[in-house]
C-alpha atoms as a PDB file:
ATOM      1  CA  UNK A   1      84.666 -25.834  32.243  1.00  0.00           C
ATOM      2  CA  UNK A   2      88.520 -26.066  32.476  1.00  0.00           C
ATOM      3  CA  UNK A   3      89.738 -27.996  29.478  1.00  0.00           C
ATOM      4  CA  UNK A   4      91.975 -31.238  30.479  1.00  0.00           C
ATOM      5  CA  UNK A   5      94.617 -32.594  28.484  1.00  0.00           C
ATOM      6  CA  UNK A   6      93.030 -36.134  27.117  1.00  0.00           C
ATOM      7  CA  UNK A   7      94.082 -39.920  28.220  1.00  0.00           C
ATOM      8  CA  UNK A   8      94.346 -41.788  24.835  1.00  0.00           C
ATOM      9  CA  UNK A   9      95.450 -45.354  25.271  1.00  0.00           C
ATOM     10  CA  UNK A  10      97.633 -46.901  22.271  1.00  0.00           C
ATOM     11  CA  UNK A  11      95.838 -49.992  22.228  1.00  0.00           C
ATOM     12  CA  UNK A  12      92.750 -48.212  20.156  1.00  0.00           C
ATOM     13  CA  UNK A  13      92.922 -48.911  16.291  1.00  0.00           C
ATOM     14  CA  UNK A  14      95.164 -47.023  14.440  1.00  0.00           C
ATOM     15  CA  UNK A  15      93.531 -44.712  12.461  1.00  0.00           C
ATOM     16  CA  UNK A  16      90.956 -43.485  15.757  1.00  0.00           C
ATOM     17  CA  UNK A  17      94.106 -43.426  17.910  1.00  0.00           C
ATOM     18  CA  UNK A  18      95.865 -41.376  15.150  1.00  0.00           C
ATOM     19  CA  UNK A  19      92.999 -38.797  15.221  1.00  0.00           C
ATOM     20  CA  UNK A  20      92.699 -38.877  19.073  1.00  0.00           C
ATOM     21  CA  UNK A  21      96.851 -37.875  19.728  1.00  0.00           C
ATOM     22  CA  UNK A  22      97.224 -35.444  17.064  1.00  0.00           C
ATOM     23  CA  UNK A  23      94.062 -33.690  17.580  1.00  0.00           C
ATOM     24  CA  UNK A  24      95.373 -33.829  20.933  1.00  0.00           C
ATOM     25  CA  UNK A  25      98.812 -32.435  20.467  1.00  0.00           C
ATOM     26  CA  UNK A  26      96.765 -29.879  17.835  1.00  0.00           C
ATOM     27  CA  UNK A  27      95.212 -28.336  20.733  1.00  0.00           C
ATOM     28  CA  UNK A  28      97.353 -28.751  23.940  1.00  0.00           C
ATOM     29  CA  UNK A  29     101.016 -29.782  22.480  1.00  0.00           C
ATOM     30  CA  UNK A  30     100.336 -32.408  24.895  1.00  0.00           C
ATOM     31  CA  UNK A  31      98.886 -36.094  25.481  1.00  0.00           C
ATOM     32  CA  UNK A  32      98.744 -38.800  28.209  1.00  0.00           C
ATOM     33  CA  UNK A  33      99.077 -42.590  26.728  1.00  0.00           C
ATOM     34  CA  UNK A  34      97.859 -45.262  28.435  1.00  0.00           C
ATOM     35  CA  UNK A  35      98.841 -48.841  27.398  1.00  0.00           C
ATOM     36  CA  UNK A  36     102.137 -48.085  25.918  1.00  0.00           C
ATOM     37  CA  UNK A  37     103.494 -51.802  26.440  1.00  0.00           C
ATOM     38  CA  UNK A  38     106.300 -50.969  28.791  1.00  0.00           C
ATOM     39  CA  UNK A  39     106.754 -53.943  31.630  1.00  0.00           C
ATOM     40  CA  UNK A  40     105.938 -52.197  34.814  1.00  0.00           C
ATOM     41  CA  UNK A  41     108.717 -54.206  36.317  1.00  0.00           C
ATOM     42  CA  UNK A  42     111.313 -53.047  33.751  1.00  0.00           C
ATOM     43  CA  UNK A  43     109.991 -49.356  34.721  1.00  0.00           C
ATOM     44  CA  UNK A  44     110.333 -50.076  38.626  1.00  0.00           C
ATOM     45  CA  UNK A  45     113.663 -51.676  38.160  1.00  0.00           C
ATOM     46  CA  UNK A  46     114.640 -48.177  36.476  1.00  0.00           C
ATOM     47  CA  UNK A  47     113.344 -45.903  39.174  1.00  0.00           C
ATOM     48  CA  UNK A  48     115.172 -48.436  41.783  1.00  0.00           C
ATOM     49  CA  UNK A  49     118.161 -47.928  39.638  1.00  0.00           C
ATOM     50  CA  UNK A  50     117.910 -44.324  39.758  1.00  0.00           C
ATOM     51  CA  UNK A  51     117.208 -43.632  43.224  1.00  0.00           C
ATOM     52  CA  UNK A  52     120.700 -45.694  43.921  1.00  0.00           C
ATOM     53  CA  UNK A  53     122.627 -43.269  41.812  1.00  0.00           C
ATOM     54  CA  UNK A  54     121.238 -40.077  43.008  1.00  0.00           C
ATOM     55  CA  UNK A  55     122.058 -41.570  47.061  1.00  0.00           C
ATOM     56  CA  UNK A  56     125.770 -41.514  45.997  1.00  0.00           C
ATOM     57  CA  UNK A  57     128.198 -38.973  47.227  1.00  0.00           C
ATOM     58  CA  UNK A  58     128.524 -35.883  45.540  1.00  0.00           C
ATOM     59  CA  UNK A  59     132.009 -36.666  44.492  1.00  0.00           C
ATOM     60  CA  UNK A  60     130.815 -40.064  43.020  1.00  0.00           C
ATOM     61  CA  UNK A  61     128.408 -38.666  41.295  1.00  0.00           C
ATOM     62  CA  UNK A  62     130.827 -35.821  39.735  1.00  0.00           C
ATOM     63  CA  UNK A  63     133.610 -38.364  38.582  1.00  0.00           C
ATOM     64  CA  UNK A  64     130.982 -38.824  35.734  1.00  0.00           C
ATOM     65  CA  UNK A  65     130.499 -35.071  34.925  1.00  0.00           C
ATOM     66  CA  UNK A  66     131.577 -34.221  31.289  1.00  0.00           C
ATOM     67  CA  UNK A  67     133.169 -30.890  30.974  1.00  0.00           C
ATOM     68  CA  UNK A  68     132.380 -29.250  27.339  1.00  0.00           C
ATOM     69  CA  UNK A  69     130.045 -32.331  26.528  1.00  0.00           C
ATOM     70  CA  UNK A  70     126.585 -30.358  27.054  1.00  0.00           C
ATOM     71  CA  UNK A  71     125.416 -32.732  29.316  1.00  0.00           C
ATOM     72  CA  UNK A  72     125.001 -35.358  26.479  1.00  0.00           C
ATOM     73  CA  UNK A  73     126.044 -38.347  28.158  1.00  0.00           C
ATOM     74  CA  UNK A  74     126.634 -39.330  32.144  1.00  0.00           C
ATOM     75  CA  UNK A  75     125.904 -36.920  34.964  1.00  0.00           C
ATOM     76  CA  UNK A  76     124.816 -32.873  35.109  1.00  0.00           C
ATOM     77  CA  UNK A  77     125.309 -31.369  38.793  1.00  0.00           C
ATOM     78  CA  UNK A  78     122.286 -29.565  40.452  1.00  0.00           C
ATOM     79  CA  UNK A  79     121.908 -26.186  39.574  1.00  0.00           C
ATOM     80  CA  UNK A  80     123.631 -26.737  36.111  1.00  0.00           C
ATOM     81  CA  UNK A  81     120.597 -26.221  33.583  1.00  0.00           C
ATOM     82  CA  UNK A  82     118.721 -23.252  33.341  1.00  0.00           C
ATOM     83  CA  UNK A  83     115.767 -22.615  31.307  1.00  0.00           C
ATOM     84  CA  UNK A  84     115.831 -20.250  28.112  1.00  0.00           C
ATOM     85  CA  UNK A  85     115.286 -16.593  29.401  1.00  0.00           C
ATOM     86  CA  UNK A  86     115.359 -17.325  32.818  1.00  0.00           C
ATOM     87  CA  UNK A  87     117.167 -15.639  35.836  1.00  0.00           C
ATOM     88  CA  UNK A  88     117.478 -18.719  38.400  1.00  0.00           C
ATOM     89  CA  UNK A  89     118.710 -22.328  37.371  1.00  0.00           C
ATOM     90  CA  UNK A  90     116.524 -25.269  37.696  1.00  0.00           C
ATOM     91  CA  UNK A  91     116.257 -27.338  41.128  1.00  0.00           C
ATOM     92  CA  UNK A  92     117.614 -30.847  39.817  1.00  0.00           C
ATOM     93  CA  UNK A  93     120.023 -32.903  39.061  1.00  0.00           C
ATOM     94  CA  UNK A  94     120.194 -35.325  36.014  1.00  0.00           C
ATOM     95  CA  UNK A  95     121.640 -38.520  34.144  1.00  0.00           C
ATOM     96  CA  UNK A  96     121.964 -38.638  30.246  1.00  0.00           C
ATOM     97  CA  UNK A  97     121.821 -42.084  28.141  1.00  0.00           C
ATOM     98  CA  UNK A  98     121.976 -41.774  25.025  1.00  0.00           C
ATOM     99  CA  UNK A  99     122.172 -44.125  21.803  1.00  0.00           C
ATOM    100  CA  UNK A 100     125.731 -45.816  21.045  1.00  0.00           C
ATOM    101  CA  UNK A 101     126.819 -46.279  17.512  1.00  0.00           C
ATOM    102  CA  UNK A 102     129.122 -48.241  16.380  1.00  0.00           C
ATOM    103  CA  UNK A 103     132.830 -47.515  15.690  1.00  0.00           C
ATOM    104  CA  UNK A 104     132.952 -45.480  12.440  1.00  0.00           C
ATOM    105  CA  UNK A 105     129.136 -44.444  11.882  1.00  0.00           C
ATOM    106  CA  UNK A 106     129.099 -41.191   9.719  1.00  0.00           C
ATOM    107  CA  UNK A 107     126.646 -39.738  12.452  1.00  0.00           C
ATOM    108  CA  UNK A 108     129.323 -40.843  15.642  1.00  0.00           C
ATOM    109  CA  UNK A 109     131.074 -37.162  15.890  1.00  0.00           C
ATOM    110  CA  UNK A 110     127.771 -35.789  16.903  1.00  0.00           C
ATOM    111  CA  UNK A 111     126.515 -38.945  19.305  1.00  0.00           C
ATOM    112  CA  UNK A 112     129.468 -39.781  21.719  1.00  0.00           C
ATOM    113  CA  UNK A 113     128.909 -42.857  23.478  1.00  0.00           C
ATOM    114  CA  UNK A 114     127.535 -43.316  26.914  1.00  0.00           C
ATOM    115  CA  UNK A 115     129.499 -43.517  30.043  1.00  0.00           C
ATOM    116  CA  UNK A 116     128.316 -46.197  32.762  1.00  0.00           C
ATOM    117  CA  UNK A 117     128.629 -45.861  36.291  1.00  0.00           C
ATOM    118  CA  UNK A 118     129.949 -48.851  38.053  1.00  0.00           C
ATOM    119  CA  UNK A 119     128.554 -48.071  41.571  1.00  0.00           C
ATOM    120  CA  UNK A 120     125.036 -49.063  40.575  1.00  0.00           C
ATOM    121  CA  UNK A 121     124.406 -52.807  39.856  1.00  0.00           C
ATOM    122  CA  UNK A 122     122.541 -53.816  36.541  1.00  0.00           C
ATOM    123  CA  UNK A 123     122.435 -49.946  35.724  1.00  0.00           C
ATOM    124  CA  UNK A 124     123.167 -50.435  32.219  1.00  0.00           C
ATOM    125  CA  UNK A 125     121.296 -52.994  31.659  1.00  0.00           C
ATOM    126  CA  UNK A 126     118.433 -51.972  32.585  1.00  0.00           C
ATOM    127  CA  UNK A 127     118.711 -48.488  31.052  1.00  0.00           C
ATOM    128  CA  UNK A 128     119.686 -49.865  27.424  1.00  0.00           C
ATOM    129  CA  UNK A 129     116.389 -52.110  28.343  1.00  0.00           C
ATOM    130  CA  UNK A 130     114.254 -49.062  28.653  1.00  0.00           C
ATOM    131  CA  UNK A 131     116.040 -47.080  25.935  1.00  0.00           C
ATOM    132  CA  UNK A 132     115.069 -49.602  23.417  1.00  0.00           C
ATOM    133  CA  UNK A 133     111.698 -49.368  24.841  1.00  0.00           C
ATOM    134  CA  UNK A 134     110.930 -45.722  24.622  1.00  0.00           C
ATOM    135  CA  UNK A 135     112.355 -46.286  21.162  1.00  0.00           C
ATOM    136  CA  UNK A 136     110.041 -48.285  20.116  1.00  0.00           C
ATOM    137  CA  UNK A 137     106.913 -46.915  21.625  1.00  0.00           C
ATOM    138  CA  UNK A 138     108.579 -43.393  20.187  1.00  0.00           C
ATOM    139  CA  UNK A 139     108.223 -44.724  16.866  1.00  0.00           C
ATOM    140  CA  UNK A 140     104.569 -45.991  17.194  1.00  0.00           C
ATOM    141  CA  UNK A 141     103.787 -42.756  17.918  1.00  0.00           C
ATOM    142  CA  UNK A 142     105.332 -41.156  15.559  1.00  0.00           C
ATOM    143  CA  UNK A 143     103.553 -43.335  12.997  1.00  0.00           C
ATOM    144  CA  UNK A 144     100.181 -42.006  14.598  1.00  0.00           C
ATOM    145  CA  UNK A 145     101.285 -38.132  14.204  1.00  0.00           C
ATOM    146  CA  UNK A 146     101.923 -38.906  10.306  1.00  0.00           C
ATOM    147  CA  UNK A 147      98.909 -40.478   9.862  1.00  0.00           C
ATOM    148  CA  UNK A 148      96.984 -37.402  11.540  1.00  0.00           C
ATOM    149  CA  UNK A 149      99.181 -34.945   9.023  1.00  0.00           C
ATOM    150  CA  UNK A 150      98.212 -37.530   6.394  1.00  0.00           C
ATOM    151  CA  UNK A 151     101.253 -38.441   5.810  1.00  0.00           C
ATOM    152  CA  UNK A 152     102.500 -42.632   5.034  1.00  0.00           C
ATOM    153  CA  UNK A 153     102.474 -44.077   8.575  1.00  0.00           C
ATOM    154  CA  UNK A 154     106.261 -44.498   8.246  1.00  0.00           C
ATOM    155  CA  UNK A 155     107.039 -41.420   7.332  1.00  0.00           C
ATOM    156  CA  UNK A 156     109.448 -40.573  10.426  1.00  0.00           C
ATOM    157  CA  UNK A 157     110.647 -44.152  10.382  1.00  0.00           C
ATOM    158  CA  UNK A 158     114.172 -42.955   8.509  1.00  0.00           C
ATOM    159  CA  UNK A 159     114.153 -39.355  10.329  1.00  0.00           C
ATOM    160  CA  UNK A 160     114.491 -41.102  13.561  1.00  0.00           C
ATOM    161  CA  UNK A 161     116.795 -44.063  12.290  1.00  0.00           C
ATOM    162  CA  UNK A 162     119.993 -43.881  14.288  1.00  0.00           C
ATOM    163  CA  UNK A 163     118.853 -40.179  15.846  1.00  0.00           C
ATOM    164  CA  UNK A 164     120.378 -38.278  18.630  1.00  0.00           C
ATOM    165  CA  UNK A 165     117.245 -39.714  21.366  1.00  0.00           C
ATOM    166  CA  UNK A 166     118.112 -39.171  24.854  1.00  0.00           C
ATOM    167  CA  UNK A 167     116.489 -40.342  28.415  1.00  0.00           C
ATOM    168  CA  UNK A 168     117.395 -38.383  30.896  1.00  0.00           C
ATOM    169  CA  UNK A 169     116.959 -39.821  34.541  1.00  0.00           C
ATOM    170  CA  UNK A 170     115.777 -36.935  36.493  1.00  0.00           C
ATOM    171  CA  UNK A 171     116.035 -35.671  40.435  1.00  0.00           C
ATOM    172  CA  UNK A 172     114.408 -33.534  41.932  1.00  0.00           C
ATOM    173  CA  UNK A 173     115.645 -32.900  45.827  1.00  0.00           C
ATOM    174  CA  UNK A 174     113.134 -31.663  48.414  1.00  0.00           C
ATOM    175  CA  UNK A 175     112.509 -28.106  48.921  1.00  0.00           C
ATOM    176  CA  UNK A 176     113.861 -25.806  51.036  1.00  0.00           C
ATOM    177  CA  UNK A 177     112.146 -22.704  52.132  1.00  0.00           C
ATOM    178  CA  UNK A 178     112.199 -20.136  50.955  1.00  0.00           C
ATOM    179  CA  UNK A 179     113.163 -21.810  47.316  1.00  0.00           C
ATOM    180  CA  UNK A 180     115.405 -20.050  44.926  1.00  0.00           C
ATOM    181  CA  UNK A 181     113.975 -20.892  41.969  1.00  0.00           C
ATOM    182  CA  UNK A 182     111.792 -23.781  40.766  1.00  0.00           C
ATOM    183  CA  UNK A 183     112.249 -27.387  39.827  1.00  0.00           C
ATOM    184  CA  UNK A 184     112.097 -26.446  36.354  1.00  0.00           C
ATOM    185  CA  UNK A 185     111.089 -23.419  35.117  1.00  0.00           C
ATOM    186  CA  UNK A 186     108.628 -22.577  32.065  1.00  0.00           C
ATOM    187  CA  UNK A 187     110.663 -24.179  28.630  1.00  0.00           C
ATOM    188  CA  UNK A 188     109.650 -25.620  26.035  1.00  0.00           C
ATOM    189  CA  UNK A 189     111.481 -29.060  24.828  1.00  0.00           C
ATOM    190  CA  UNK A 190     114.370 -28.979  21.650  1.00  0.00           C
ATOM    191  CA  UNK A 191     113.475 -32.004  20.430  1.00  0.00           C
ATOM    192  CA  UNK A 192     111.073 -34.143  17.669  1.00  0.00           C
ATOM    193  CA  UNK A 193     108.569 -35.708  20.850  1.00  0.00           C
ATOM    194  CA  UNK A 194     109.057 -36.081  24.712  1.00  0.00           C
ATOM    195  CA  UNK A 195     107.888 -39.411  26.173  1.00  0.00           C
ATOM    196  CA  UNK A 196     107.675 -38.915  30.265  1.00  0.00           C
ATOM    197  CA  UNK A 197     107.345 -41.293  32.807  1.00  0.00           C
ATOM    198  CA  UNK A 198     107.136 -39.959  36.799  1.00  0.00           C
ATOM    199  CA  UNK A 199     104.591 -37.245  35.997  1.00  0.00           C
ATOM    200  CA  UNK A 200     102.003 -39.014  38.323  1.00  0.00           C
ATOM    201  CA  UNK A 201     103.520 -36.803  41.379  1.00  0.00           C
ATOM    202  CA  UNK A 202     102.282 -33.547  41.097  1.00  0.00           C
ATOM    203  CA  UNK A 203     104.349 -30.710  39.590  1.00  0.00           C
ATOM    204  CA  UNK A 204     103.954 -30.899  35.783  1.00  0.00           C
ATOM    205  CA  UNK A 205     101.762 -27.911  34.428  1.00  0.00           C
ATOM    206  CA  UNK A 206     101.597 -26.781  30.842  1.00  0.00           C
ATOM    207  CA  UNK A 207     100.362 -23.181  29.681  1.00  0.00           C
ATOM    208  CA  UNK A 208      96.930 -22.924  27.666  1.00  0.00           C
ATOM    209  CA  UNK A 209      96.165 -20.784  25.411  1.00  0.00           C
ATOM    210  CA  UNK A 210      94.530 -18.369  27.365  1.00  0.00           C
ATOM    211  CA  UNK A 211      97.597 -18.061  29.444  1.00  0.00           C
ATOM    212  CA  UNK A 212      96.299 -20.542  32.612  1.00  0.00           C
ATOM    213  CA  UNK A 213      98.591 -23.483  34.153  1.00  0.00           C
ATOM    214  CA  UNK A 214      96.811 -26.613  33.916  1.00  0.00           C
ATOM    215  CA  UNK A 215      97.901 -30.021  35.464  1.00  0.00           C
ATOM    216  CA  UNK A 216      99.082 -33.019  33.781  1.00  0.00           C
ATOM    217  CA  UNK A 217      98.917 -35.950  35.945  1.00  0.00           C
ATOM    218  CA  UNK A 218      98.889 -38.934  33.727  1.00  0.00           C
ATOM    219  CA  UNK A 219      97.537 -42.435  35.067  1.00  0.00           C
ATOM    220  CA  UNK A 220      99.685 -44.437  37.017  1.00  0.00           C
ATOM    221  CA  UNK A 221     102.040 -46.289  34.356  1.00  0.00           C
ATOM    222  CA  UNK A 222     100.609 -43.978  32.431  1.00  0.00           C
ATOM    223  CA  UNK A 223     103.181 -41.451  30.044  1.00  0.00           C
ATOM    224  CA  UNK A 224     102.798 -37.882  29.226  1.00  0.00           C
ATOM    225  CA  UNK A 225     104.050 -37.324  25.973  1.00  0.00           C
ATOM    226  CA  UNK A 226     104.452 -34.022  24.120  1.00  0.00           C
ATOM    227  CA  UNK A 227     105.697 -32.168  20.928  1.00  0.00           C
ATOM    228  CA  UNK A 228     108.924 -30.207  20.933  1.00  0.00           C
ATOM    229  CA  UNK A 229     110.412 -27.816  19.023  1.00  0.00           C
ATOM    230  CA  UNK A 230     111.331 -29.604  16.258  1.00  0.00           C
ATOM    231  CA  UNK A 231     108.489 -31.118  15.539  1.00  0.00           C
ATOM    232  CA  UNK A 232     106.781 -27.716  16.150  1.00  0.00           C
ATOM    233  CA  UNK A 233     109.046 -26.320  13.135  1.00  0.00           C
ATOM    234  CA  UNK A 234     108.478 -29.301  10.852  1.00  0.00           C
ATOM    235  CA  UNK A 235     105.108 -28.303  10.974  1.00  0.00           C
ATOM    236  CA  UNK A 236     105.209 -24.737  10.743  1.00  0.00           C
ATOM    237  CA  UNK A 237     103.397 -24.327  14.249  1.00  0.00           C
ATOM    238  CA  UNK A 238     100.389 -26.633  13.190  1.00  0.00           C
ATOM    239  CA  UNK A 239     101.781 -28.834  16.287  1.00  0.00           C
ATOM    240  CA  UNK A 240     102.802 -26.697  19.067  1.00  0.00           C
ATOM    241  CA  UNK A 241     105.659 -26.904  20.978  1.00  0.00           C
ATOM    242  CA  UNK A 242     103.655 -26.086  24.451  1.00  0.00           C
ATOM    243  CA  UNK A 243     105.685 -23.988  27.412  1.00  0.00           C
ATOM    244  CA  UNK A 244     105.411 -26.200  30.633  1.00  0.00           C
ATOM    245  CA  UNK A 245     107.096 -26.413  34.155  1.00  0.00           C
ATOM    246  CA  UNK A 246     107.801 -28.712  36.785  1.00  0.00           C
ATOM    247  CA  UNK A 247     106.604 -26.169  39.894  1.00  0.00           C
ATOM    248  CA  UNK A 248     107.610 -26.991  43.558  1.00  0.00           C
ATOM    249  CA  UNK A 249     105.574 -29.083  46.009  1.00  0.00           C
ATOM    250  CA  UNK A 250     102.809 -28.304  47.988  1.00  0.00           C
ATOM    251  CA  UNK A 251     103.904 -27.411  51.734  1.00  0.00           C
ATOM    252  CA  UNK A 252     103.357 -31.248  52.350  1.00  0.00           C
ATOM    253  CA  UNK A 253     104.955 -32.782  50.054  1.00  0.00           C
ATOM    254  CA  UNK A 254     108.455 -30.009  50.235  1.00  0.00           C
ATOM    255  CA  UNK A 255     110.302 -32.831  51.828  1.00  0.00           C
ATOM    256  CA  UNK A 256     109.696 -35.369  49.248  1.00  0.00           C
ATOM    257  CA  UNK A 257     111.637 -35.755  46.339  1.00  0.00           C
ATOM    258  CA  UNK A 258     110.609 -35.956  42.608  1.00  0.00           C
ATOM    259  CA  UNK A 259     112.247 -38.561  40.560  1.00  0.00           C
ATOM    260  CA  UNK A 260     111.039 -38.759  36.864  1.00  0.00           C
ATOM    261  CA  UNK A 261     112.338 -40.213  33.128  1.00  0.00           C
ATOM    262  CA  UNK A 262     112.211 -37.978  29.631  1.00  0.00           C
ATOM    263  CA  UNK A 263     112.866 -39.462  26.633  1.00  0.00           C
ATOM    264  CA  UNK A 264     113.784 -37.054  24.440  1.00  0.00           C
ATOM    265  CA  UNK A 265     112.919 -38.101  20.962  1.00  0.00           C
ATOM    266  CA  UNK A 266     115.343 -36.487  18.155  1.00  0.00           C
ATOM    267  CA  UNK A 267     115.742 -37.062  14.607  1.00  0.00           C
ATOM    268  CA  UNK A 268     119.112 -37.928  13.131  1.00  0.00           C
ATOM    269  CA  UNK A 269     121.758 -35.666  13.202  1.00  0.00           C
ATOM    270  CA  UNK A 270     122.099 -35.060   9.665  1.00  0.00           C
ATOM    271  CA  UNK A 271     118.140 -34.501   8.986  1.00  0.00           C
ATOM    272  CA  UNK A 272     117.472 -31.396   7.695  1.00  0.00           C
ATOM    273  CA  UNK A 273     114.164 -30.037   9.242  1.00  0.00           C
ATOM    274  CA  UNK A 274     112.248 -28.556   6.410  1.00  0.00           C
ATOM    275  CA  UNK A 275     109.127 -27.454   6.645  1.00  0.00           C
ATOM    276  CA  UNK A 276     106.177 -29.535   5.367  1.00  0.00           C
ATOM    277  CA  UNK A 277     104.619 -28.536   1.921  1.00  0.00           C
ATOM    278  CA  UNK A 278     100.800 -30.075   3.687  1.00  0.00           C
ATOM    279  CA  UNK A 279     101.455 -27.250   6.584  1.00  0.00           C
ATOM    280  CA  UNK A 280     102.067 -24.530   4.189  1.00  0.00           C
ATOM    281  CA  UNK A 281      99.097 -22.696   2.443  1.00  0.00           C
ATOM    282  CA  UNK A 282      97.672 -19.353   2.064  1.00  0.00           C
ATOM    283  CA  UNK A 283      96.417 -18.391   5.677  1.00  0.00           C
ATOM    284  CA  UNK A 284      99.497 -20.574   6.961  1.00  0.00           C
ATOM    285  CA  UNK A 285     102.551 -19.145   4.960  1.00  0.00           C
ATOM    286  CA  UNK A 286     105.796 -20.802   5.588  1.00  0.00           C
ATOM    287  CA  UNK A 287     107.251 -19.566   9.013  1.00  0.00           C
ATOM    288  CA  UNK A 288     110.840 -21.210   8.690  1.00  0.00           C
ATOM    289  CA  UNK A 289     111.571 -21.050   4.873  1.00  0.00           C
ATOM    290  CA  UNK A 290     115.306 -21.372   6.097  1.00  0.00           C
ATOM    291  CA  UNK A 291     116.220 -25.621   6.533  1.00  0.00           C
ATOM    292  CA  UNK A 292     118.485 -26.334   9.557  1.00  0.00           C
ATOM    293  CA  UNK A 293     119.596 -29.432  10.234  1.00  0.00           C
ATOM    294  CA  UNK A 294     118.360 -31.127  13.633  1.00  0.00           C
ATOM    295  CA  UNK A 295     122.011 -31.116  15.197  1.00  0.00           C
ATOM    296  CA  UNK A 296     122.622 -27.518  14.385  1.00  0.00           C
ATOM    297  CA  UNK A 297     119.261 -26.870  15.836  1.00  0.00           C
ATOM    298  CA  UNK A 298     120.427 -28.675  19.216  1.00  0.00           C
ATOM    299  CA  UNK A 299     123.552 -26.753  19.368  1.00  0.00           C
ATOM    300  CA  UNK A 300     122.106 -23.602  19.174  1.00  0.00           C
ATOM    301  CA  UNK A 301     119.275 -24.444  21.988  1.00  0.00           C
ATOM    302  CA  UNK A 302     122.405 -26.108  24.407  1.00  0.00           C
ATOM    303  CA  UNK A 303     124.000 -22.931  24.469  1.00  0.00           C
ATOM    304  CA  UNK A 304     121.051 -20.894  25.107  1.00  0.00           C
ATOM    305  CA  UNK A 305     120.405 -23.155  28.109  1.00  0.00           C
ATOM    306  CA  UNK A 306     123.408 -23.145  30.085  1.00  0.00           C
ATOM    307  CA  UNK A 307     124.508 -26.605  28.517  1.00  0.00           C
ATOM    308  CA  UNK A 308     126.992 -25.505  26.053  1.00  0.00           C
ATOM    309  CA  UNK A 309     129.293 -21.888  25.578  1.00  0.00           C
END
């Protein structure tokens, strides 16, 4: 029987729901969450939002490139990102927010503030709306992953506080045949956790163990949610960080487009990303005995993407 990454919703008690995500993320490096809290109007407001921005002009669009910023904040052109190790960039364009601090914050060289594009009614809004959102669902999950590593329940609370999260508003244009490439090809994520909404069109595939693509197609509403490289590291591979892609559309569906919403859960700047002493032990030495802080981490994965030189 092919094994099937697990719907868990986050309404369950918090010790079973604890035990049901991270033995989840344990096995796949993946989850889907039902009952996250997120108004489904606020969400459809956000795709609306979206949709508007990626229908304006190419030229629009690029006033709100960033040169040298690594795709941080504002807009990345199609064909800009390309996965680590591959030989043909990924079929999408994108839009960065990110979290503003305030004038002066020790952690503000690091986190430049967003840029807001004035074509698009209520766009801010809405996305500082659904920021704070995946924020806060972020950390309830977060709270659920240290109580499966039996850890205090706020353990991440101050490795998140003020941290480099981004949601990245994603396109993906219909296919042309014969494709060059794929929407996005095999990568892992940088960051601590990935909260997705959009997978429910078809296209998101992770790679199991035994080295077979299987489908993640969450619930509508629904969120896939997975552990990234950080996270991976903090926990010296006990929580894998799990390669998946976003592969083209069925002959059927070439001439739709795919529209979905990362957040990209990252710990402060400044954290230094050491590996847990409850992860280390005699069949499980320590793989990273070297610390490295989480934005010196995300420097050295930018470049290796295509994001930064």
């Amino acid at each position: 029987m092919t094994a099937a990454v697990p719907v868990i919703s986050l309404s369950l008690p918090a010790d079973r729901f604890a035990q049901d995500f991270g033995a989840s993320f344990e096995r796949f490096g993946f989850a889907m969450i039902t009952d996250h809290g997120i108004d489904p109007a606020l969400i459809d407001r956000a795709w609306t939002k979206a949709k508007e921005f990626f229908a304006l002009p190419e030229a629009v669009k690029r006033a709100y490139f960033i040169p040298g910023g690594g795709g941080a904040r504002g807009y990345t052109p199609f064909g800009t990102e390309i996965a680590k190790g591959a030989k043909e960039v990924d079929l999408k364009e994108f839009w960065h927010v990110g979290r503003d601090l305030p004038a002066g914050h020790r952690l503000a060289a690091q986190q430049p503030n967003n840029v807001w594009p004035g074509e698009v009614e209520s766009f801010r809004a809405t996305f500082e709306a659904l920021f704070a959102e995946f924020d806060r669902v972020g950390g309830r999950l977060l709270s659920g992953i240290a109580r499966y590593l039996g850890l205090a329940p706020d353990f991440f609370d101050d490795t998140v506080k003020d941290g480099n999260s981004v949601m990245r508003l994603l396109h993906y244009p219909p296919v042309e045949a014969p494709a060059k490439g794929i929407r996005a090809e095999a990568h892992e994520d940088i960051n601590t956790i990935t909260l997705l909404l959009g997978a429910e069109e078809a296209g998101l595939e992770i790679l199991d163990k035994d080295g077979s693509w299987l489908p993640v197609s969450p619930p509508p509403g629904a969120m896939a949610v997975n552990v990234g490289d950080m996270l991976q590291r903090l926990t010296n591979n006990r929580l894998p960080s799990t390669t998946h892609r976003v592969r083209n559309p069925d002959e059927g569906r070439a001439g739709v487009a795919r529209y979905s919403m990362p957040f990209f859960l990252h710990f402060r700047s400044d954290y230094r990303i050491e590996t847990l002493d409850s992860c280390i032990d005699a069949e499980h030495p320590d793989l990273y005995p070297v610390p490295i802080t989480a934005d010196d981490y995300l420097q050295e994965r930018l470049r290796e993407i295509g994001l930064k030189k």
